[in-house]
Structures are given as structure tokens and as C-alpha cells.
C-alpha atoms as a PDB file:
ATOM      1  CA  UNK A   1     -24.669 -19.817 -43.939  1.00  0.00           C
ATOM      2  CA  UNK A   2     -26.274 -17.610 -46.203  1.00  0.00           C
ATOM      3  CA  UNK A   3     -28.115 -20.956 -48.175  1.00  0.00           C
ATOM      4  CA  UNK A   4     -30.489 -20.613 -45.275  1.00  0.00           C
ATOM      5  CA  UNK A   5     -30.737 -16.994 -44.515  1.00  0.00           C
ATOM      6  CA  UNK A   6     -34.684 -16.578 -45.576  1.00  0.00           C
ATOM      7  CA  UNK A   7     -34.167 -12.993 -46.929  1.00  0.00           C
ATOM      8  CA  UNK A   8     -30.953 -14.471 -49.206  1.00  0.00           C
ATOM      9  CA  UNK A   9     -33.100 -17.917 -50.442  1.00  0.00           C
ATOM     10  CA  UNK A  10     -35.981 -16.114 -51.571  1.00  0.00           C
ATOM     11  CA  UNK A  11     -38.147 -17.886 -48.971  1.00  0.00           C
ATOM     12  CA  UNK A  12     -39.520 -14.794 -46.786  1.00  0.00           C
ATOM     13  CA  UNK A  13     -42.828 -14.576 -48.457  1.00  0.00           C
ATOM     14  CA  UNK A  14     -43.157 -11.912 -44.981  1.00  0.00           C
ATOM     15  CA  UNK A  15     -41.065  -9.141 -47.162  1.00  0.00           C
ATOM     16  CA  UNK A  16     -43.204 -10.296 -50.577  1.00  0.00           C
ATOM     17  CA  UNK A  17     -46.554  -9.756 -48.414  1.00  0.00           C
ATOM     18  CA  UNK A  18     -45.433  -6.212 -47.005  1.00  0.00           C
ATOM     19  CA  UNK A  19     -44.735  -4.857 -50.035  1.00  0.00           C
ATOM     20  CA  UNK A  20     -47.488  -6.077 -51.766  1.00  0.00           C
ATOM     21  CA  UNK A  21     -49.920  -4.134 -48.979  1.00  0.00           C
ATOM     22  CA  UNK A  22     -47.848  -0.794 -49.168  1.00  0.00           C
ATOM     23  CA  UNK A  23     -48.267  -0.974 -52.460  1.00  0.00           C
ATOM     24  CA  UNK A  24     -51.342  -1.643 -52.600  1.00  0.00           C
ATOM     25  CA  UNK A  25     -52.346   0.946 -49.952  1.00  0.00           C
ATOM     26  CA  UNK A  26     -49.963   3.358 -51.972  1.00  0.00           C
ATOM     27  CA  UNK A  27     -52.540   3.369 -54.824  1.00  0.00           C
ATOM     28  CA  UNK A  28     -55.535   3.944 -52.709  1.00  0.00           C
ATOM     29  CA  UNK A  29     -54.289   6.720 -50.899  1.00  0.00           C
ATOM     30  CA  UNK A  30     -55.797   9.331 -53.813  1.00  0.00           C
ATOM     31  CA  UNK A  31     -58.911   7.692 -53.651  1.00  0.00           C
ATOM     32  CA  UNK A  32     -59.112   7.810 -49.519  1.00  0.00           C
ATOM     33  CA  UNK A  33     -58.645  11.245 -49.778  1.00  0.00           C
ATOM     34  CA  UNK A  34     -61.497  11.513 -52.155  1.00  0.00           C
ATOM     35  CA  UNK A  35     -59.813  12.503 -55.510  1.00  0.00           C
ATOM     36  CA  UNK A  36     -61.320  11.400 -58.803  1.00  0.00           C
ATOM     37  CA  UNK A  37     -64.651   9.867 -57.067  1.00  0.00           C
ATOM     38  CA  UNK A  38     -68.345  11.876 -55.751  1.00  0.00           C
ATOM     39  CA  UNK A  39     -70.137  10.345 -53.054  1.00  0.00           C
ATOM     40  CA  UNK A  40     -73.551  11.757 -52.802  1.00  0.00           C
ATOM     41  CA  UNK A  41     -74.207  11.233 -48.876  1.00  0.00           C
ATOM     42  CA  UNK A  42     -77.939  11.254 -47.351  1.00  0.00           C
ATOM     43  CA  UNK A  43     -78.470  14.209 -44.733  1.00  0.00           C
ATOM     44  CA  UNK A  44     -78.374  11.397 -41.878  1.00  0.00           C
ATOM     45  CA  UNK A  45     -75.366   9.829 -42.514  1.00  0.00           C
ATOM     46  CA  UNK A  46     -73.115   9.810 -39.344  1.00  0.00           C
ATOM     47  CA  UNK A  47     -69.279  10.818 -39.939  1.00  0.00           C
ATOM     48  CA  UNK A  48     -68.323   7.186 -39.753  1.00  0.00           C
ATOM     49  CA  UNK A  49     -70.676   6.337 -41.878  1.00  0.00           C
ATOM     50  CA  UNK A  50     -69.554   8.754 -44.403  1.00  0.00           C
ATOM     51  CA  UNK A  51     -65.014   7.893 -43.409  1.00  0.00           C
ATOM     52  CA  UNK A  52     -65.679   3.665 -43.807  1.00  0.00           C
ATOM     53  CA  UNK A  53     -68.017   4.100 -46.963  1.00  0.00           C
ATOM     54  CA  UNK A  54     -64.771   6.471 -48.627  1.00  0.00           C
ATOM     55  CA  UNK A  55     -61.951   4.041 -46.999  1.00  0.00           C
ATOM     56  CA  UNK A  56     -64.224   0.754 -48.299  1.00  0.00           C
ATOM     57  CA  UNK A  57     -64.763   2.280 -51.292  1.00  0.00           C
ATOM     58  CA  UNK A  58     -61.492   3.393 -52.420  1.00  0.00           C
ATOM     59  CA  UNK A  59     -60.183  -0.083 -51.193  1.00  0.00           C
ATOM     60  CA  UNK A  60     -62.481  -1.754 -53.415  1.00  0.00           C
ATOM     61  CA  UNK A  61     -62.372   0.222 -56.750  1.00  0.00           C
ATOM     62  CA  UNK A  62     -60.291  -0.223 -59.722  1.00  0.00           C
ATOM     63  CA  UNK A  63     -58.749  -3.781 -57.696  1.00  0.00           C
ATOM     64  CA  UNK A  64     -57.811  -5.405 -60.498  1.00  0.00           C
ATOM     65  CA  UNK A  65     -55.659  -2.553 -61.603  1.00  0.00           C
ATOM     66  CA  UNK A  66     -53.942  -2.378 -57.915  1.00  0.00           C
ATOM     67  CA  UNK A  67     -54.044  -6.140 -57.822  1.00  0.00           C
ATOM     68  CA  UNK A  68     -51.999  -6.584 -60.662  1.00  0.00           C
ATOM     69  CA  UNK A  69     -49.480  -3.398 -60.352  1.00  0.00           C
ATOM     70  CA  UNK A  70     -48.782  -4.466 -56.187  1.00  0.00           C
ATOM     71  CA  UNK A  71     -48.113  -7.843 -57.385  1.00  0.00           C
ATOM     72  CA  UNK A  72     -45.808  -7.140 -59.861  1.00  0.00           C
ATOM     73  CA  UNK A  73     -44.239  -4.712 -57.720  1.00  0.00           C
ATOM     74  CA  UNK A  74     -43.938  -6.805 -54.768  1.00  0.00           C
ATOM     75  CA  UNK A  75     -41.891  -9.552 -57.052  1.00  0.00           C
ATOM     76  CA  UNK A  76     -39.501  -7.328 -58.890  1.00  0.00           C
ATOM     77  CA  UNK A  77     -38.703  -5.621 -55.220  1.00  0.00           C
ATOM     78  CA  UNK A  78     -38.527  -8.510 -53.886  1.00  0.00           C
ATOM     79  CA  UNK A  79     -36.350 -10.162 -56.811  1.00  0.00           C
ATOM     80  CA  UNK A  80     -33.799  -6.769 -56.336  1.00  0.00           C
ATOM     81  CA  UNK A  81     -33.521  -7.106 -52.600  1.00  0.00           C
ATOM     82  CA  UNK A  82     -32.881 -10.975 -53.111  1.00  0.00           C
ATOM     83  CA  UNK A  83     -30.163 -10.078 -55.691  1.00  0.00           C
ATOM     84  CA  UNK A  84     -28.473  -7.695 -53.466  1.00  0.00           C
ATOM     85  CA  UNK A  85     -28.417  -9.624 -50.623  1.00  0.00           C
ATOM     86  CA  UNK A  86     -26.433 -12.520 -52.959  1.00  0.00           C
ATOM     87  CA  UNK A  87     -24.127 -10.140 -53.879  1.00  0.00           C
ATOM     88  CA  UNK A  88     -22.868  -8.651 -50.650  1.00  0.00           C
ATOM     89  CA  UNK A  89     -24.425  -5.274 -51.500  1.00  0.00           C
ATOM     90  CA  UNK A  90     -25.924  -3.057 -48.565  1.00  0.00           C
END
């Protein structure tokens, strides 16, 4: 019965949720990796000092950009896979 197949409904907020974090993650990647951004360190910083202050910090900047853009992403994916799985398509 595909009326209560979760992924054909629309009610697998699980698939929503998963793309919304690789998406999200996606866009942080450049940061992680320490493009566009200049962290002056202090000589006594320890190495994972120095790897969560980059991963925290790229996490954290510009959210409301990768808020918005993973959200929307999430739904229109989310909408297409929902479509496809109505129509039969694989």
C-alpha cells in the first residue's frame, strides 16, 4: 500500500533531516579546510585546540546563509524524491 509507505506520504522527516545535515556540512567543508578565514593562534595552543576552534568555527559562521540554503535544499530534494516515488520512477 503505497498510502502508507513513509518515503511515498511525505512523512519520513529521517530523509528531510539527512539532507538537511549533508547539506549543511557540504557548505562548511571550505571553511574546515581553512579557505576564506585567518586564525591568528597563540604559540601555546595545542593541535586540538587549534582543529575544534577551525571545525567550531567554520560550523558557526555565515549560519544563516547555510541555514537557509540546507533548508531549502532539503525540501525541494525531498519534494523530487517524493514525486518520483508517486510516479513509479527509480
Amino acid at each position: 500500500m503505497d498510502g502508507d509507505d513513509p518515503q511515498v506520504s511525505g512523512r519520513s522527516p529521517g530523509l528531510l533531516l539527512a539532507i538537511f545535515a549533508a547539506a549543511y556540512l557540504l557548505m562548511s567543508i571550505p571553511a574546515m579546510l581553512g579557505v576564506g578565514q585567518v586564525i591568528d593562534w597563540v604559540p601555546e595552543a595545542t593541535v586540538f585546540q587549534k582543529v575544534s576552534g577551525t571545525f567550531v568555527s567554520a560550523l558557526t559562521d555565515h549560519v544563516a546563509l547555510k541555514l537557509t540554503a540546507s533548508a531549502v535544499l532539503a525540501l525541494l530534494v525531498s519534494w523530487r524524491w517524493k514525486r518520483r516515488a508517486r510516479s513509479g520512477i527509480r
